[in-house]
N, C-alpha and C. Protein backbone atom coordinates (compact mmCIF):
# COMPACT_ATOMS: atom_id res chain seq x y z
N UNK A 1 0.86 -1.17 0.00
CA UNK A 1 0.00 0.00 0.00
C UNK A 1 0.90 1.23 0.00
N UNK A 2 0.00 2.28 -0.80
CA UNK A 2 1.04 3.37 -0.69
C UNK A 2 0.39 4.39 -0.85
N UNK A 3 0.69 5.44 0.30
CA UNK A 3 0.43 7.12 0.37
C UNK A 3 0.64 8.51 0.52
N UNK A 4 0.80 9.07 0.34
CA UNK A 4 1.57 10.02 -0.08
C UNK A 4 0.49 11.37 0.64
N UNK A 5 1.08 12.41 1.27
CA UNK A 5 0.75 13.23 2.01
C UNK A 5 1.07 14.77 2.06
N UNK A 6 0.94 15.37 1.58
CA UNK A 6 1.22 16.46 1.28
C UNK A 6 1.08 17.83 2.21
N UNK A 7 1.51 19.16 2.74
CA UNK A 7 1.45 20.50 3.03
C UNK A 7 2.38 21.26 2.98
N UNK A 8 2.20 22.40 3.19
CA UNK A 8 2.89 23.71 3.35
C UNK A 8 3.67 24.23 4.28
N UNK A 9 4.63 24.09 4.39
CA UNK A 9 5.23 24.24 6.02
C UNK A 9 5.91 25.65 6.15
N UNK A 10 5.67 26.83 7.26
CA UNK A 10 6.35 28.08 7.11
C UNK A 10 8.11 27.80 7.20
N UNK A 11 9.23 28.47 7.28
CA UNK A 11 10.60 28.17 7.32
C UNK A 11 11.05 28.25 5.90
N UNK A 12 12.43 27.81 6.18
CA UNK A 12 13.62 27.65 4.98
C UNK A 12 14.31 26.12 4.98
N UNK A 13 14.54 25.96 4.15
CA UNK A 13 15.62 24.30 3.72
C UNK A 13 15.95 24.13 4.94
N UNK A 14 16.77 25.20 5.13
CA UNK A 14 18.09 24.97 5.92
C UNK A 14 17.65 24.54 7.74
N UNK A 15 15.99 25.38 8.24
CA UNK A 15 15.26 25.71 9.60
C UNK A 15 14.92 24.43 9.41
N UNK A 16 14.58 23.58 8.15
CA UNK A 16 13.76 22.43 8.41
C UNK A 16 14.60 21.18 8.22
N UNK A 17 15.86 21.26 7.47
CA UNK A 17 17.15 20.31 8.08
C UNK A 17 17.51 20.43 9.36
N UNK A 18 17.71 21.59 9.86
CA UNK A 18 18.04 21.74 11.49
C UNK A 18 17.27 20.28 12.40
N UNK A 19 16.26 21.13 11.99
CA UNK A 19 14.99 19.83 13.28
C UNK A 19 14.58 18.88 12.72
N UNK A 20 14.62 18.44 11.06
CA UNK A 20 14.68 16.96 10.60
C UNK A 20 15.39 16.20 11.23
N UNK A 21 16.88 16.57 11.27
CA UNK A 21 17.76 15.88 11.53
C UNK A 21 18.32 15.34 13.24
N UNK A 22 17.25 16.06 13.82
CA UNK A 22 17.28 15.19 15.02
C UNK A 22 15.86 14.22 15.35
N UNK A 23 16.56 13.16 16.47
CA UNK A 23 15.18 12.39 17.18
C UNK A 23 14.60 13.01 17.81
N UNK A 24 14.59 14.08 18.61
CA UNK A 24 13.98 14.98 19.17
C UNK A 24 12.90 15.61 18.80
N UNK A 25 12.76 15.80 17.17
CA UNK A 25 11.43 16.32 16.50
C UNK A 25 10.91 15.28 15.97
N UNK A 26 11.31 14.00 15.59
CA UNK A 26 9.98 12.83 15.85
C UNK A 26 9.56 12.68 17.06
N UNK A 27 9.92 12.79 17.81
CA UNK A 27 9.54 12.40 19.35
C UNK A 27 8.34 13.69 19.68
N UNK A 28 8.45 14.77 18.97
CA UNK A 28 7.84 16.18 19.28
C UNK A 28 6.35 16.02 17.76
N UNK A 29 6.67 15.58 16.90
CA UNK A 29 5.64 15.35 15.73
C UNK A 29 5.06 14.43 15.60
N UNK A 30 5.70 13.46 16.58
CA UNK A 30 4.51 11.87 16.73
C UNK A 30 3.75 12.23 17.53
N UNK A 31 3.72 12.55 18.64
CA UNK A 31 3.24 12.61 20.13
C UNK A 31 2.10 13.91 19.87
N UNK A 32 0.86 13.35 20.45
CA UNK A 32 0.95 12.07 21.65
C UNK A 32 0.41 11.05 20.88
N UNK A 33 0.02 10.93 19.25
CA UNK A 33 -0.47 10.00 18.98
C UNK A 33 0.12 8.85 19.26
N UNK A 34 1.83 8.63 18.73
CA UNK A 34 2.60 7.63 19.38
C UNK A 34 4.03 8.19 19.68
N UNK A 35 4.25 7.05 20.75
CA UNK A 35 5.47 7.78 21.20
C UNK A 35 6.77 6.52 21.09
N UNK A 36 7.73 7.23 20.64
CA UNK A 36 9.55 6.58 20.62
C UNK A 36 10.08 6.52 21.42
N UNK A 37 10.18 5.20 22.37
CA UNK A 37 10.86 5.33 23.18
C UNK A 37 12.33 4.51 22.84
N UNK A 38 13.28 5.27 22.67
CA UNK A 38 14.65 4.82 22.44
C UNK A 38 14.92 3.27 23.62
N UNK A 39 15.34 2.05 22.55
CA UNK A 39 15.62 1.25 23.32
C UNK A 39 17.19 1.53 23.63
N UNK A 40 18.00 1.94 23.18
CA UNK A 40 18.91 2.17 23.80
C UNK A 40 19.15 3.96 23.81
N UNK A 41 19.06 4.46 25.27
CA UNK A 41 19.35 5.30 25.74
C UNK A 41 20.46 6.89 25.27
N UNK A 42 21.41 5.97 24.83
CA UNK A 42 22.70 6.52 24.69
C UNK A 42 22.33 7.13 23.39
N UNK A 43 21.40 6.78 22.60
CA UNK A 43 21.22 6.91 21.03
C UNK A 43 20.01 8.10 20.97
N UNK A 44 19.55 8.48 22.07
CA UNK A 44 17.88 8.60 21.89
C UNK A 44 18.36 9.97 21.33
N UNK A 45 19.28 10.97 21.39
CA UNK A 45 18.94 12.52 21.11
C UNK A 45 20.02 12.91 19.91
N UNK A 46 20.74 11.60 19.65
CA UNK A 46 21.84 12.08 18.04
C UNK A 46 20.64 12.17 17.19
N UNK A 47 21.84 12.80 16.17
CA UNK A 47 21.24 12.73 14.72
C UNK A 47 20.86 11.84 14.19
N UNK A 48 20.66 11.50 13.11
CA UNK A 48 20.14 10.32 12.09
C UNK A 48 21.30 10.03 11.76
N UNK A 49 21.76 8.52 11.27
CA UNK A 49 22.67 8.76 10.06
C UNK A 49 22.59 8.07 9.53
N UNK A 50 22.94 7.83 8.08
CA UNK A 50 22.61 6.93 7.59
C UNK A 50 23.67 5.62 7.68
N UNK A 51 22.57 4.10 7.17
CA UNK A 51 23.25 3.23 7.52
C UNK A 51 23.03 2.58 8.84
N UNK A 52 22.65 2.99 10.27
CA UNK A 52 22.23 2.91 11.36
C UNK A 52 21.29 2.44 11.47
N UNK A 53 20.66 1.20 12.48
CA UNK A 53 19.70 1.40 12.96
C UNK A 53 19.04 1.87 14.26
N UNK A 54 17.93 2.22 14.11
CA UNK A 54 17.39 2.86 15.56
C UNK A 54 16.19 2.13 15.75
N UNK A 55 16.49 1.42 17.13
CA UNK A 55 15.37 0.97 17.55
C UNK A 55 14.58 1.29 18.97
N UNK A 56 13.42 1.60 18.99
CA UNK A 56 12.75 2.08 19.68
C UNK A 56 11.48 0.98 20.68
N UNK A 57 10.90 1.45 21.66
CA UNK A 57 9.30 1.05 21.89
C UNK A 57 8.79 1.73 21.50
N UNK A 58 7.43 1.24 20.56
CA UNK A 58 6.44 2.22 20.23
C UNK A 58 5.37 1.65 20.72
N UNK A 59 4.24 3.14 21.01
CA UNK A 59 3.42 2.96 22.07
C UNK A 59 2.29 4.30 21.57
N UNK A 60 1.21 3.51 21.46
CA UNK A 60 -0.19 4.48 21.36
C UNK A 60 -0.47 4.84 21.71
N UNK A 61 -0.91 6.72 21.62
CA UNK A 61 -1.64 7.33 22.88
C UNK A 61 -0.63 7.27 23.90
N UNK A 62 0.89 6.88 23.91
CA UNK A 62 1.50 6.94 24.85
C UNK A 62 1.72 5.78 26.25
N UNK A 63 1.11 4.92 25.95
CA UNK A 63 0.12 4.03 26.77
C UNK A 63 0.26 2.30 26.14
N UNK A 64 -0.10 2.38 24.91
CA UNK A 64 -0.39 1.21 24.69
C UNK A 64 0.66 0.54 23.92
N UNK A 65 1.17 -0.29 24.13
CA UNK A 65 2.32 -0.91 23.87
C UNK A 65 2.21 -1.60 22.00
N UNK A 66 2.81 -1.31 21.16
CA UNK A 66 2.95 -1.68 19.83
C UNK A 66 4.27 -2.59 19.51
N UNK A 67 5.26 -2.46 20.57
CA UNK A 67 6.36 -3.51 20.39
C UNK A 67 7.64 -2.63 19.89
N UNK A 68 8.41 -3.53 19.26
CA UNK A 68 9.58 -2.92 19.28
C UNK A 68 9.55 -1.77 17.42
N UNK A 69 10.06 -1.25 17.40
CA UNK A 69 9.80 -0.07 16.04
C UNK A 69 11.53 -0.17 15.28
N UNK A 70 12.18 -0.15 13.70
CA UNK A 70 13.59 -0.40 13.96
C UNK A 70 13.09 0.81 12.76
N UNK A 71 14.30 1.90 12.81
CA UNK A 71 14.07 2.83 11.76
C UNK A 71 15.64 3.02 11.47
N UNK A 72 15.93 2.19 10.22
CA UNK A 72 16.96 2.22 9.34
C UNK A 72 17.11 3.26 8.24
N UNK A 73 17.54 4.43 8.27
CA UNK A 73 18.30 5.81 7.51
C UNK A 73 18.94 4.94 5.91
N UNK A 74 18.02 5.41 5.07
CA UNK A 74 19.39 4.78 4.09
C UNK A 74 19.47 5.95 2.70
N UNK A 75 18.87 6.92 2.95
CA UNK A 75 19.27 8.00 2.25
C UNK A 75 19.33 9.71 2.65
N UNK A 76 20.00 10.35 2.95
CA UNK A 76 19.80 11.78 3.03
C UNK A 76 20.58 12.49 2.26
N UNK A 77 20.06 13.34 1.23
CA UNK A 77 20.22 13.77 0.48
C UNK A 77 20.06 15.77 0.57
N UNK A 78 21.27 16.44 1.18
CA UNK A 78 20.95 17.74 1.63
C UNK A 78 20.25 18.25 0.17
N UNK A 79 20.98 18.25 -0.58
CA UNK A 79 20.87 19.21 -2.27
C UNK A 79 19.10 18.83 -2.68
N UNK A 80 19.05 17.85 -2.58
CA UNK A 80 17.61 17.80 -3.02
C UNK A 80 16.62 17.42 -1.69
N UNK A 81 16.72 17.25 -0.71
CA UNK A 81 15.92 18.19 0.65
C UNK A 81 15.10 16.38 0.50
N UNK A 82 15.92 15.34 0.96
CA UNK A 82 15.45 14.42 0.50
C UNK A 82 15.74 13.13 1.81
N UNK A 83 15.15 12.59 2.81
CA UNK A 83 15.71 11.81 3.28
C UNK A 83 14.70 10.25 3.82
N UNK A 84 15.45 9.22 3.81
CA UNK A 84 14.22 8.25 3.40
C UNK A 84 14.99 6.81 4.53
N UNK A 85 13.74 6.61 4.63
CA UNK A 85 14.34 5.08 6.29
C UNK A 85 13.09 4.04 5.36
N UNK A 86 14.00 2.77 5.84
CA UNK A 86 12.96 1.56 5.52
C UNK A 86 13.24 1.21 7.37
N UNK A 87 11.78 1.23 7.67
CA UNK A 87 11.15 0.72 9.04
C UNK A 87 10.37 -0.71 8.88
N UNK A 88 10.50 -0.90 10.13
CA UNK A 88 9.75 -2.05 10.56
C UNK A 88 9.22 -2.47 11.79
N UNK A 89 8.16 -3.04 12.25
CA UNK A 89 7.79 -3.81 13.89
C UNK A 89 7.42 -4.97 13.27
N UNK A 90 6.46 -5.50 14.57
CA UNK A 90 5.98 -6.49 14.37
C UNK A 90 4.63 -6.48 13.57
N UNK A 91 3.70 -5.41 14.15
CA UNK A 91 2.64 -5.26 13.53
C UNK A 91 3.00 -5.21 11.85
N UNK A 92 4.21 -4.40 11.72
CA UNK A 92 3.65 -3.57 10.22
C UNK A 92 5.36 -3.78 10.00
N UNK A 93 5.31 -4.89 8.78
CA UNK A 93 6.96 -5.34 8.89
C UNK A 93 7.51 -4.48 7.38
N UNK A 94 6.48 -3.77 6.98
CA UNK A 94 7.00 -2.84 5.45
C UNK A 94 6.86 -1.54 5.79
N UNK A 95 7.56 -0.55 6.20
CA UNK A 95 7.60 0.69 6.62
C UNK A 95 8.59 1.76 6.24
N UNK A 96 7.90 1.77 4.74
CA UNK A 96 9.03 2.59 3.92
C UNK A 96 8.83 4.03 3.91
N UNK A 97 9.55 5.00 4.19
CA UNK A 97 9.09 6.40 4.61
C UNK A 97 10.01 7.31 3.68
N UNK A 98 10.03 8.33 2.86
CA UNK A 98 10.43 9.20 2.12
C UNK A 98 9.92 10.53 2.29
N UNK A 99 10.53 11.46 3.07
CA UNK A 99 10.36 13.00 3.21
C UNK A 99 11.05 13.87 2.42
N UNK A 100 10.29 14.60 1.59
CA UNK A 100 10.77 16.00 0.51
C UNK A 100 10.50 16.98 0.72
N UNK A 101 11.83 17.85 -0.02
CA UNK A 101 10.64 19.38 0.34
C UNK A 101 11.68 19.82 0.07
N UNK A 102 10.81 21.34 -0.53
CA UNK A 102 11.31 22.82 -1.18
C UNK A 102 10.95 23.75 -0.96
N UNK A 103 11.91 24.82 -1.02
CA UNK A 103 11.32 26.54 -1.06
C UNK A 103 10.47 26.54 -2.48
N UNK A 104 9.06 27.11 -2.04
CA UNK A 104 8.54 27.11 -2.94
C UNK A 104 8.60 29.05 -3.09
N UNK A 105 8.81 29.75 -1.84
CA UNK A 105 9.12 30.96 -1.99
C UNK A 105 9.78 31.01 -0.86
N UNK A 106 10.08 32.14 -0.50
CA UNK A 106 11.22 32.39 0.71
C UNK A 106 10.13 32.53 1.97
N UNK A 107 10.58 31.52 2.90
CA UNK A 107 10.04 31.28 4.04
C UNK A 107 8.68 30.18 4.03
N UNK A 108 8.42 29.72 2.80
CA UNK A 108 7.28 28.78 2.82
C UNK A 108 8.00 27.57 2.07
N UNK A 109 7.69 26.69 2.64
CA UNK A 109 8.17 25.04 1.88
C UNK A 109 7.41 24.12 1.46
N UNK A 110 7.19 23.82 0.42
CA UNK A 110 6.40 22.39 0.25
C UNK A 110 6.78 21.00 0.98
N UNK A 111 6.20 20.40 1.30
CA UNK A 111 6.55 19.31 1.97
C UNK A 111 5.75 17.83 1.48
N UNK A 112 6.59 17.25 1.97
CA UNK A 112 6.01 15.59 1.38
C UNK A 112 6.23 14.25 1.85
N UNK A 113 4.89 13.42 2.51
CA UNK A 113 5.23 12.02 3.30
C UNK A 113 4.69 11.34 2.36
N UNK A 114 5.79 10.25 1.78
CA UNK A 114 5.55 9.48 0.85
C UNK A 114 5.52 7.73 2.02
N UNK A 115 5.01 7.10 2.06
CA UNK A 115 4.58 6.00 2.76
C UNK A 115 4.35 4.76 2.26
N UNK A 116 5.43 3.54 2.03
CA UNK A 116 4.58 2.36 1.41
C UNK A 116 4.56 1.29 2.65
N UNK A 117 3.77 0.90 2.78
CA UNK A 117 3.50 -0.14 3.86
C UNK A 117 3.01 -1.56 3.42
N UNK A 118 2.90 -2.66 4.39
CA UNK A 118 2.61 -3.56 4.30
C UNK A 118 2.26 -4.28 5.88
N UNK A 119 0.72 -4.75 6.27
CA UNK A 119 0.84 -4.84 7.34
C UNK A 119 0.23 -6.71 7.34
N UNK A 120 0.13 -6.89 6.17
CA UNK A 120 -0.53 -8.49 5.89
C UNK A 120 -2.21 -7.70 5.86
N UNK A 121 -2.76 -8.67 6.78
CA UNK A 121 -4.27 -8.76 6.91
C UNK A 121 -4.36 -7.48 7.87
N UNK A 122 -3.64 -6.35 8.07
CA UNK A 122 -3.48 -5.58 9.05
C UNK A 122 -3.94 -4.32 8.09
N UNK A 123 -3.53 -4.61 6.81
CA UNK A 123 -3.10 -3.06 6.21
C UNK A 123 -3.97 -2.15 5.35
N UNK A 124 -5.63 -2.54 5.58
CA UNK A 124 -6.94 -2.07 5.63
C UNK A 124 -6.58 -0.90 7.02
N UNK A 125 -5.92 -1.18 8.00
CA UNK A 125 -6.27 -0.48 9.00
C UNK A 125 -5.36 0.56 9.15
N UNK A 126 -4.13 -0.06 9.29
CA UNK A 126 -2.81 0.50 9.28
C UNK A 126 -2.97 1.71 7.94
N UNK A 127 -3.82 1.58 7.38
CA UNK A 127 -3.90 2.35 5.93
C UNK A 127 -4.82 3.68 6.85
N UNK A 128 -5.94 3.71 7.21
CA UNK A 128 -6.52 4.40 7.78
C UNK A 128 -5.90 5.33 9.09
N UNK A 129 -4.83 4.53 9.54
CA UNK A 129 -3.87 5.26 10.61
C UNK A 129 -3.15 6.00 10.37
N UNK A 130 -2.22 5.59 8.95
CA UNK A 130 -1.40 6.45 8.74
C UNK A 130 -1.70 7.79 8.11
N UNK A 131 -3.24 7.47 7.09
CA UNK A 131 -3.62 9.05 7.25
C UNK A 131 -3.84 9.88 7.81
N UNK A 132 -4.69 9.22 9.12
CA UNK A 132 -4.54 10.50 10.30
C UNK A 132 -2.86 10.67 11.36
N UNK A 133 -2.50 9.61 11.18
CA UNK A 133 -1.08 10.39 11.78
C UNK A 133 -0.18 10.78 11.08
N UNK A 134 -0.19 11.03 9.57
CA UNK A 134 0.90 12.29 8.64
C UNK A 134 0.04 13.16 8.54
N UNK A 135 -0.89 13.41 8.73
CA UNK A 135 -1.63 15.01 8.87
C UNK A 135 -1.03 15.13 9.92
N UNK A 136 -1.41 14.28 11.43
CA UNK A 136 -1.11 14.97 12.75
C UNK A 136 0.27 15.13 12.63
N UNK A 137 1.10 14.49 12.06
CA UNK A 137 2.67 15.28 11.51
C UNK A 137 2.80 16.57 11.04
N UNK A 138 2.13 16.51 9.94
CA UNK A 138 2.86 17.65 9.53
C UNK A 138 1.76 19.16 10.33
N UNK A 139 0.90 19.02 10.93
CA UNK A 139 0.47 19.89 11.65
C UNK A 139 1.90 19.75 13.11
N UNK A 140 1.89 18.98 13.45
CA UNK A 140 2.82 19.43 14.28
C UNK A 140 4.30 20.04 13.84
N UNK A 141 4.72 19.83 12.42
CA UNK A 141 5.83 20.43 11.91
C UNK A 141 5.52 21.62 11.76
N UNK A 142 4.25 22.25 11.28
CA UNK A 142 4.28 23.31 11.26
C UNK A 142 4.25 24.53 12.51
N UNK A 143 3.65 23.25 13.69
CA UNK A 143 3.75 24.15 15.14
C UNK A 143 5.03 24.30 15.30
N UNK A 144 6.13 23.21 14.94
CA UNK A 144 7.66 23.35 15.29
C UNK A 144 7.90 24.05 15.08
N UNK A 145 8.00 24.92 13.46
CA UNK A 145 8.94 25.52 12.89
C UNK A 145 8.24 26.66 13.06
N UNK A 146 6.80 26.91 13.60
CA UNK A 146 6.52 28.47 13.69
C UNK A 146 7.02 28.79 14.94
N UNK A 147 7.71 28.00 16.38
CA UNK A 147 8.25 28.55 17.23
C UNK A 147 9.67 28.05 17.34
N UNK A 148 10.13 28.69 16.10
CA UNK A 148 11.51 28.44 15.50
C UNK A 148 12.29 29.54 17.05
């Protein structure tokens, strides 16, 4: 399955590499729908990099336990505003994620959650989730970057 998500985010390239590039603003753009909890500690507040994996607890509403989450980096691309992880749990073992984006004028950016999933007999639902939680993303990106 695959979806693709689209808005407008206020900022520049450069304001929205800043806070891409840490765990700190997934942890701030999931929540509270779900939350990352770094299984190992030491890792929870670096950057991304690619090649790495990061594995987490993920948990609904903060609360409800979803199991373990692994989010593997395997492209970032500064020049074309481009960076992309193949994820996985248990529930949902295809969790391919691709984020874009451009100055479309100075201080406004286009933005873009491209999503292919696979959840088995799951992904009727998992399909319905992920639309409401990349809206509740990128509404929260845009709360980020307006209290830049």
């Amino acid at each position: 399955m695959f979806i693709q998500v689209s808005t407008q985010l206020p900022g520049t390239e450069s304001e929205l590499w800043e806070k891409i590039s840490t765990q700190e603003s997934l942890q701030f753009i999931a929540a509270p729908l779900v939350t990352f909890e770094p299984v190992n500690h030491e890792a929870s507040h670096n950057t991304w990099e690619i090649g790495r994996n990061y594995l987490f607890k993920l948990y609904f509403l903060g609360c409800i336990p979803l199991g373990v989450h692994t989010i593997h980096i395997i492209q970032r691309d500064d020049r074309k505003n481009i960076i992309s992880s193949n994820e996985s749990s248990l529930l949902v073992p295809v969790w391919n994620h691709k984020i874009s984006f451009k100055e479309i004028q100075p201080g406004l950016l286009s933005y873009r959650d491209e999503i292919e999933f696979d959840a088995k007999w799951l992904t009727p639902f998992v399909y319905l989730f992920a639309q409401i939680f990349y809206r509740h993303r990128q509404r929260r990106w845009k709360k980020l970057l307006q209290n830049k």
